[in-house]
N, C-alpha and C. Protein backbone atom coordinates (compact mmCIF):
# COMPACT_ATOMS: atom_id res chain seq x y z
N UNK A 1 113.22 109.11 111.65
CA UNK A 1 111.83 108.69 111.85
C UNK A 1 111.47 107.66 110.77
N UNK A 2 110.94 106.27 111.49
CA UNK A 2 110.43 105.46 110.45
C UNK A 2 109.02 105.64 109.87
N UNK A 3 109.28 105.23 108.19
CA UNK A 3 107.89 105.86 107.66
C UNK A 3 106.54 104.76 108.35
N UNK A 4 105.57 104.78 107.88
CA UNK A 4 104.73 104.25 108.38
C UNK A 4 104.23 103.01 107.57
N UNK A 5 103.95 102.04 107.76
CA UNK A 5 103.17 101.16 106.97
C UNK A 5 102.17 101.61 106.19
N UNK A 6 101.39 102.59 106.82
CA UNK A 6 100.32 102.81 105.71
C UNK A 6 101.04 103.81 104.81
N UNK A 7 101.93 104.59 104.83
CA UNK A 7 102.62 105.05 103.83
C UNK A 7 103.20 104.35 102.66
N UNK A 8 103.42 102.95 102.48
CA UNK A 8 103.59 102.31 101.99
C UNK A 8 103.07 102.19 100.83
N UNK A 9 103.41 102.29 99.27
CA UNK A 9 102.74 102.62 98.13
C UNK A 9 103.72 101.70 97.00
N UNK A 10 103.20 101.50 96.03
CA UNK A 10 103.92 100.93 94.97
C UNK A 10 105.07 99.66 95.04
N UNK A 11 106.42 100.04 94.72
CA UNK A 11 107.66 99.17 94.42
C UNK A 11 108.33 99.59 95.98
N UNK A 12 107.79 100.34 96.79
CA UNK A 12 108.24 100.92 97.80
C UNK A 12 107.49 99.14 98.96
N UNK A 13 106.67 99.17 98.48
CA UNK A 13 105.28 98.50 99.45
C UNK A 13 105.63 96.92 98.97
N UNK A 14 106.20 96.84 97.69
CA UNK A 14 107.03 95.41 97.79
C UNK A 14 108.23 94.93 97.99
N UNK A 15 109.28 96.04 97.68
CA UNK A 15 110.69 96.35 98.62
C UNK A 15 110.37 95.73 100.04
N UNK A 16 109.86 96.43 100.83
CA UNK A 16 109.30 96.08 102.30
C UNK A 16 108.92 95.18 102.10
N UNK A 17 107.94 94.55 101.82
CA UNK A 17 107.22 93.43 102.17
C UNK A 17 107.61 92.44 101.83
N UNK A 18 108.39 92.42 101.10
CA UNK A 18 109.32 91.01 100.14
C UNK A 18 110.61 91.09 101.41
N UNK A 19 111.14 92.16 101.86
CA UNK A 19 112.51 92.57 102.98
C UNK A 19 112.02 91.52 104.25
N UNK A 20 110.79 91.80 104.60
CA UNK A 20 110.32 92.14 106.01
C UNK A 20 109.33 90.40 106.10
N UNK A 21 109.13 89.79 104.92
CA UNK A 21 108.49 88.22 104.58
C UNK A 21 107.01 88.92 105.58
N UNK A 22 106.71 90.30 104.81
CA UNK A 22 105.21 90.99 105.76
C UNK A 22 105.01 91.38 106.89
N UNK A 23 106.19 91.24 107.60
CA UNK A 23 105.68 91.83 108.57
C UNK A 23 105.60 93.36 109.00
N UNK A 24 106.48 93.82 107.34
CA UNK A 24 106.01 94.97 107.27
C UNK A 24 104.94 94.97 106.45
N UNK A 25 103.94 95.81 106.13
CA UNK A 25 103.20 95.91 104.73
C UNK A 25 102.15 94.99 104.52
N UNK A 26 101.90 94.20 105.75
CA UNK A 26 100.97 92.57 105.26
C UNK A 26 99.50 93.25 105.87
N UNK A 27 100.04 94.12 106.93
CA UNK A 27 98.79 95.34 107.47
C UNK A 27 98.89 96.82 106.94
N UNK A 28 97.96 97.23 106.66
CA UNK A 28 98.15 98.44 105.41
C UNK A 28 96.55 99.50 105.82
N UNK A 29 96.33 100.69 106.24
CA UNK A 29 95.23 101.17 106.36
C UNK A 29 93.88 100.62 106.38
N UNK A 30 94.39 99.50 107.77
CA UNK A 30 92.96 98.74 107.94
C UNK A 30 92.72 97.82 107.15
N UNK A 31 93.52 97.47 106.09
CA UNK A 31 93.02 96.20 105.30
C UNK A 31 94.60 95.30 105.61
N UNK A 32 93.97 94.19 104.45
CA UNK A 32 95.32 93.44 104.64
C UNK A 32 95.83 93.35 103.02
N UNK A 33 97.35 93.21 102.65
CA UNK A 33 98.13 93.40 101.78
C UNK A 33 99.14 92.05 101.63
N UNK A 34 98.78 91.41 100.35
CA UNK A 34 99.46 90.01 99.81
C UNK A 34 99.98 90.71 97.93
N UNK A 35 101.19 90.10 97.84
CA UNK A 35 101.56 90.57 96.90
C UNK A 35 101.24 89.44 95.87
N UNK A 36 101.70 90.14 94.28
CA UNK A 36 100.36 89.20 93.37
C UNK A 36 101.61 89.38 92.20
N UNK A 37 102.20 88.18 91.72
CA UNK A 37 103.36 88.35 91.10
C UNK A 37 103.05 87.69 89.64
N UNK A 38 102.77 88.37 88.54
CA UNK A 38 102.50 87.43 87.15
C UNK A 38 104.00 87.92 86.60
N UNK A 39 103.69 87.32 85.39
CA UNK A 39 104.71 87.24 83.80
C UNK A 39 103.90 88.40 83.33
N UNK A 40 104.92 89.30 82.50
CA UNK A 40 104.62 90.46 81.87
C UNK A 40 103.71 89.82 80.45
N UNK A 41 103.02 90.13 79.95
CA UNK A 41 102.47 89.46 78.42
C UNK A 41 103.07 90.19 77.70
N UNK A 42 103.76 90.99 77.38
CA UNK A 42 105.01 91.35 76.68
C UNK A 42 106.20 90.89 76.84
N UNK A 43 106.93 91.36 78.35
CA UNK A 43 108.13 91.26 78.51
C UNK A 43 108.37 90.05 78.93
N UNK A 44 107.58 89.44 79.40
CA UNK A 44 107.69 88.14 79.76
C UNK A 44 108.51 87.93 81.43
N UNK A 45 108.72 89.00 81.65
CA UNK A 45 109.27 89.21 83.12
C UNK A 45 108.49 89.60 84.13
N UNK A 46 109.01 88.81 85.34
CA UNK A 46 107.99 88.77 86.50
C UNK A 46 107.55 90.07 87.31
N UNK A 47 106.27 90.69 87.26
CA UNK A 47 105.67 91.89 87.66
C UNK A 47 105.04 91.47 89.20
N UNK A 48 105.56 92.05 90.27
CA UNK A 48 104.98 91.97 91.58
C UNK A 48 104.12 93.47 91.98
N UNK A 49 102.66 93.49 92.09
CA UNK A 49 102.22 94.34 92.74
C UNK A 49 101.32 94.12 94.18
N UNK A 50 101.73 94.76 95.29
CA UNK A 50 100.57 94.80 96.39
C UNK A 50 99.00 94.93 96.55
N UNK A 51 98.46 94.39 96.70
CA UNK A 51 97.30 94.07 96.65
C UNK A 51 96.13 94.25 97.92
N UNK A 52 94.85 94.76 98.02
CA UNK A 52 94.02 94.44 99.27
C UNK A 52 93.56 92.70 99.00
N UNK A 53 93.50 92.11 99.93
CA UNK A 53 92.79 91.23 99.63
C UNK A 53 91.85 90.65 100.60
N UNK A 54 91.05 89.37 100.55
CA UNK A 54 90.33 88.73 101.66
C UNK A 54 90.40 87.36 101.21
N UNK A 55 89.80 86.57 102.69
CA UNK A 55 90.09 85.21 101.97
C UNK A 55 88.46 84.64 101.92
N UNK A 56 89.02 83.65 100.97
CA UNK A 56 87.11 82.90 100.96
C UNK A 56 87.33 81.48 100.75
N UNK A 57 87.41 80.79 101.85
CA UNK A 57 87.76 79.50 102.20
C UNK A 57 89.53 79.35 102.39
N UNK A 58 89.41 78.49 101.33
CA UNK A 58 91.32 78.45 100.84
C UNK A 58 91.49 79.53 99.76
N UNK A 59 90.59 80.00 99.19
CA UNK A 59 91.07 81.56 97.84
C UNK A 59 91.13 82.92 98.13
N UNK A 60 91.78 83.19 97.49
CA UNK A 60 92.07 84.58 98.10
C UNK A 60 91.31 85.93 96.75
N UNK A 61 91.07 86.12 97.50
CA UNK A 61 90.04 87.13 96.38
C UNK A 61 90.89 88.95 96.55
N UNK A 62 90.69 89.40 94.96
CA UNK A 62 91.26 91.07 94.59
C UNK A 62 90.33 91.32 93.64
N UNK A 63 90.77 92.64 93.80
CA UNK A 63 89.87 93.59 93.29
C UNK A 63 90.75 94.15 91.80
N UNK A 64 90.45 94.51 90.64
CA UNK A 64 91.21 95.00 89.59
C UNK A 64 91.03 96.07 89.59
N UNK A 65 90.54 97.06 90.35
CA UNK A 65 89.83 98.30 90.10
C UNK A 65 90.95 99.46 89.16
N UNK A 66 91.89 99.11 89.85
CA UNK A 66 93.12 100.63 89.17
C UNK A 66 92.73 101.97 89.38
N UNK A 67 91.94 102.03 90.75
CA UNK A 67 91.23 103.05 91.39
C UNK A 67 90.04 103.84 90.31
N UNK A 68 89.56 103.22 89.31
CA UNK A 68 88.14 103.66 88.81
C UNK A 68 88.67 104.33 87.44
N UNK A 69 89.93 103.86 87.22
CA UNK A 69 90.27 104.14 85.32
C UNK A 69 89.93 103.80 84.73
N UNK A 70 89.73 104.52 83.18
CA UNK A 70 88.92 103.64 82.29
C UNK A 70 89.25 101.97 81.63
N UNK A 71 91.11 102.01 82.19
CA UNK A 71 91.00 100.67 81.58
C UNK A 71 91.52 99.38 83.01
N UNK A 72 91.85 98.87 82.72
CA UNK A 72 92.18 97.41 83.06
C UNK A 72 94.02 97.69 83.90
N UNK A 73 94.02 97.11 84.98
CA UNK A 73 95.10 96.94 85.15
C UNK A 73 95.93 96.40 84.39
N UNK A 74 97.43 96.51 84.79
CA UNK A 74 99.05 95.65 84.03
C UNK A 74 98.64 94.53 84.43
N UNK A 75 98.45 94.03 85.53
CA UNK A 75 98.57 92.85 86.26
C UNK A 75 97.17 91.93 86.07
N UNK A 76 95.98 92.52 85.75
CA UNK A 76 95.18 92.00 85.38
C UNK A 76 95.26 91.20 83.67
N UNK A 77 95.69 92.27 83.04
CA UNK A 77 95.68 92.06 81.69
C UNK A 77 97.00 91.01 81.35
N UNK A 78 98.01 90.73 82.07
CA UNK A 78 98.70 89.69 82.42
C UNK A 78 97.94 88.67 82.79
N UNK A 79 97.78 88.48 83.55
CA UNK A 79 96.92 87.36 84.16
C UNK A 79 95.91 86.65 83.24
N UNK A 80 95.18 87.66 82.30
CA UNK A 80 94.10 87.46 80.45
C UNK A 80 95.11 86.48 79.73
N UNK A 81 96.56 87.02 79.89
CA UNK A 81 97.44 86.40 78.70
C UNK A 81 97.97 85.03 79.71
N UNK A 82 98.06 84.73 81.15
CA UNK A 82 98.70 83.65 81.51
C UNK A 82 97.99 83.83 82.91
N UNK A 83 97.06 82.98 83.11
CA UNK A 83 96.22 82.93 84.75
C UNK A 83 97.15 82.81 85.89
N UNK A 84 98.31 81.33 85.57
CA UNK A 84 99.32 81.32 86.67
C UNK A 84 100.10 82.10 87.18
N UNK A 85 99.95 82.06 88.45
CA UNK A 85 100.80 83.40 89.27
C UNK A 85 100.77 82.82 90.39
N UNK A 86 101.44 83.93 91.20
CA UNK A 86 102.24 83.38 92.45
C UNK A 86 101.67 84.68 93.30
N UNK A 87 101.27 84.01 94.87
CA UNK A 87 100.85 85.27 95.43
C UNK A 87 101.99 84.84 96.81
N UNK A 88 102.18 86.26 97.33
CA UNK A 88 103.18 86.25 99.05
C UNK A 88 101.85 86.54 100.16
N UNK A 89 101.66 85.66 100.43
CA UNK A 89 101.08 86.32 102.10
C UNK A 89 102.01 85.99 103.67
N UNK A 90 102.16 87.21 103.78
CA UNK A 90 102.89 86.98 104.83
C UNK A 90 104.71 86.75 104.18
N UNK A 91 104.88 85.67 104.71
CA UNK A 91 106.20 84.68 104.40
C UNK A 91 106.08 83.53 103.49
N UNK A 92 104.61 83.16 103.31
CA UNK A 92 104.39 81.51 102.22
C UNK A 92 104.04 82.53 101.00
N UNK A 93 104.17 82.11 100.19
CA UNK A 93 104.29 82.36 98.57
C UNK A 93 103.32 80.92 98.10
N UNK A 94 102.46 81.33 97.27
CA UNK A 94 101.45 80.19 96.81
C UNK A 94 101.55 80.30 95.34
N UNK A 95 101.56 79.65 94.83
CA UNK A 95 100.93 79.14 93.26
C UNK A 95 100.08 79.21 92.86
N UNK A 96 98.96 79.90 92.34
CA UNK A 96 98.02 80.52 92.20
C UNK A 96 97.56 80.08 90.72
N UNK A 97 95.86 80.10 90.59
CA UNK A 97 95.43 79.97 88.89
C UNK A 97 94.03 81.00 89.21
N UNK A 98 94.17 81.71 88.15
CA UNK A 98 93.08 83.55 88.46
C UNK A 98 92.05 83.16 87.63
N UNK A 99 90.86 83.13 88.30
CA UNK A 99 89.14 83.30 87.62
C UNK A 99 88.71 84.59 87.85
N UNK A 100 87.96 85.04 87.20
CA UNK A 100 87.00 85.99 87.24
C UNK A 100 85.73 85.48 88.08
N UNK A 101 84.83 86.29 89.05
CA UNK A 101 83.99 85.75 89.42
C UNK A 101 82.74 86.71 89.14
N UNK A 102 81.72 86.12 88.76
CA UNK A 102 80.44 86.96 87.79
C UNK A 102 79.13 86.20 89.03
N UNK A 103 78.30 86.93 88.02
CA UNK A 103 76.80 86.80 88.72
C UNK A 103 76.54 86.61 89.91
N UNK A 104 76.10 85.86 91.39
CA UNK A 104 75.91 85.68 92.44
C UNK A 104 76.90 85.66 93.23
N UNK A 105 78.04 85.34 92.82
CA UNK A 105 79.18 85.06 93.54
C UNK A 105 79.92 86.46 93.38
N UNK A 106 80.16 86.75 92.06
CA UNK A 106 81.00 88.67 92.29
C UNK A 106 80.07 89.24 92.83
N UNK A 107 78.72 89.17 92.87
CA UNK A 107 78.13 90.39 94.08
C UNK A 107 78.54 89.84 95.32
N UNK A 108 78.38 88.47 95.96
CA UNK A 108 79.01 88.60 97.16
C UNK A 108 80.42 89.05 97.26
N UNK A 109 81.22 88.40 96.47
CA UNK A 109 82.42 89.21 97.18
C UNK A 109 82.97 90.16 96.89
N UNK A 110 82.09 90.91 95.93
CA UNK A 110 82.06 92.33 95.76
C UNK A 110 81.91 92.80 97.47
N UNK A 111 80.49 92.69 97.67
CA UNK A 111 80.38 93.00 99.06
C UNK A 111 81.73 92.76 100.20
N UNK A 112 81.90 91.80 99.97
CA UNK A 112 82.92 91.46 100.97
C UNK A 112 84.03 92.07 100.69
N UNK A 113 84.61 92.56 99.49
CA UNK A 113 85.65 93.17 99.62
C UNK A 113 85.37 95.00 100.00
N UNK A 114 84.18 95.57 99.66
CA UNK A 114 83.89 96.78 99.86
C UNK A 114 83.56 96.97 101.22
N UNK A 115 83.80 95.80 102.39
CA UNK A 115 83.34 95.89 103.58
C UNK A 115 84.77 96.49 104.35
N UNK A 116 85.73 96.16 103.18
CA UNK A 116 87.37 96.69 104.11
C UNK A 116 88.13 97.42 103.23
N UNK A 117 87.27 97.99 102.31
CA UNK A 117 87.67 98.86 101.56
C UNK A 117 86.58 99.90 100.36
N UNK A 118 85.55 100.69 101.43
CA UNK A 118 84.47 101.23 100.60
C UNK A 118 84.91 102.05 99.19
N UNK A 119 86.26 102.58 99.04
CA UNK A 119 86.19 103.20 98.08
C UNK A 119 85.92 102.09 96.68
N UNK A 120 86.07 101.19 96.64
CA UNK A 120 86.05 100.19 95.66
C UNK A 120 84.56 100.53 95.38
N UNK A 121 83.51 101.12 95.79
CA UNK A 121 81.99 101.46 95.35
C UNK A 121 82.53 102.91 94.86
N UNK A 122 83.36 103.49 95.28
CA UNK A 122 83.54 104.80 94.36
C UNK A 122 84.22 104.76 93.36
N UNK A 123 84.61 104.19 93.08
CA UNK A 123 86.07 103.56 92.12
C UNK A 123 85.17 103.07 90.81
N UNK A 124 83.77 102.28 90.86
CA UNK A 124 82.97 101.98 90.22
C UNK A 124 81.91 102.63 89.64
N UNK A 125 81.53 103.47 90.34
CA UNK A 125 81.08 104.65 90.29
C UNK A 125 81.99 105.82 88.74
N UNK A 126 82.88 105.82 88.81
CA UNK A 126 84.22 106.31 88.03
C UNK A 126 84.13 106.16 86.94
N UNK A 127 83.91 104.89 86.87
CA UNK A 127 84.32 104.11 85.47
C UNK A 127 83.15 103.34 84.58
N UNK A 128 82.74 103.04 83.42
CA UNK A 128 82.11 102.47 82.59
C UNK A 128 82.44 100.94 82.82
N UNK A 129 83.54 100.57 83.02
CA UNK A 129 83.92 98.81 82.80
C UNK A 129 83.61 98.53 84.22
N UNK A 130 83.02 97.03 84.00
CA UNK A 130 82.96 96.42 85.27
C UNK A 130 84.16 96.01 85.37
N UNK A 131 84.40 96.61 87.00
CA UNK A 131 85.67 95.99 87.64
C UNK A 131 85.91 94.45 88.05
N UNK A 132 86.31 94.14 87.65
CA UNK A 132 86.86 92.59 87.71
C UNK A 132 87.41 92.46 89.16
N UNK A 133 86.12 90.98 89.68
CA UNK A 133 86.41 90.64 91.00
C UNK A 133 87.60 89.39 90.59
N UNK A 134 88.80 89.37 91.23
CA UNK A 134 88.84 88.04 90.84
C UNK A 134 89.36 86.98 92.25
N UNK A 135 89.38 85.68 91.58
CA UNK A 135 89.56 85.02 92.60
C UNK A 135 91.07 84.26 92.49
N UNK A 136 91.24 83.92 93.22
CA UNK A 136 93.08 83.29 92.86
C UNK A 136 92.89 81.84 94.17
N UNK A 137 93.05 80.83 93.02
CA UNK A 137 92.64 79.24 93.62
C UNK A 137 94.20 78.86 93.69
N UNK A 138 94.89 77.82 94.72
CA UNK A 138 96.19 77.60 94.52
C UNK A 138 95.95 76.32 93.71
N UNK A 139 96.90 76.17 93.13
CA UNK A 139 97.22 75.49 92.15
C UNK A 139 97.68 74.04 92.62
């Protein structure tokens, strides 16, 4: 029996999706899933994690939440030490440069991302730090 896409979690969920150029894993429990690949700010080696995301024009917008912990994602706090990164959607792989988006604009796409994924309002709820909307412009 094959597992399921939405079973899909972790190094498991980029195995697949890196195998399959998305067509496993690119659909994921109702949302959609692009992988988000920085430089370690230590190791200096390339970290790929799966991601919800949405798009907003040509950018592709994520959420840092780390499901409502007190601190900051790996991949976020990478991204603090080197913005450039590389995202997979689908089969194209983009070149990417990561903003934070604040005041009028992170409440909208705050909204917009909690429209395909409500726990991201519980996740916030959780935690003291504002979760970092961010946006990823290609380069």
């Amino acid at each position: 029996m094959t597992k399921s896409d939405d079973d899909l979690f972790g190094q498991e969920h980029v195995r697949t999706y890196q195998e399959t150029d998305g067509e496993r894993g690119h659909e994921w429990r109702g949302t959609t899933i692009l992988l988000l690949t920085t430089t370690g700010r230590s190791s200096g080696q390339a970290r790929t994690t799966p991601l919800i995301y949405r798009t907003d024009g040509d950018r592709h917008v994520i959420v840092a939440s780390k499901g409502g912990t007190p601190e900051h994602p790996d991949w976020y706090a990478n991204m603090q030490a080197d913005p450039d990164a590389e995202i997979q959607v689908r089969a194209d792989k983009i070149p990417v440069r990561m903003t934070v988006a604040d005041g009028e604009e992170r409440a909208r796409l705050w909204h917009m991302m909690t429209e395909v994924w409500p726990d991201y309002d519980a996740y916030a709820k959780q935690t003291d730090r504002k979760i970092p909307v961010v946006v990823l412009e290609p380069r």
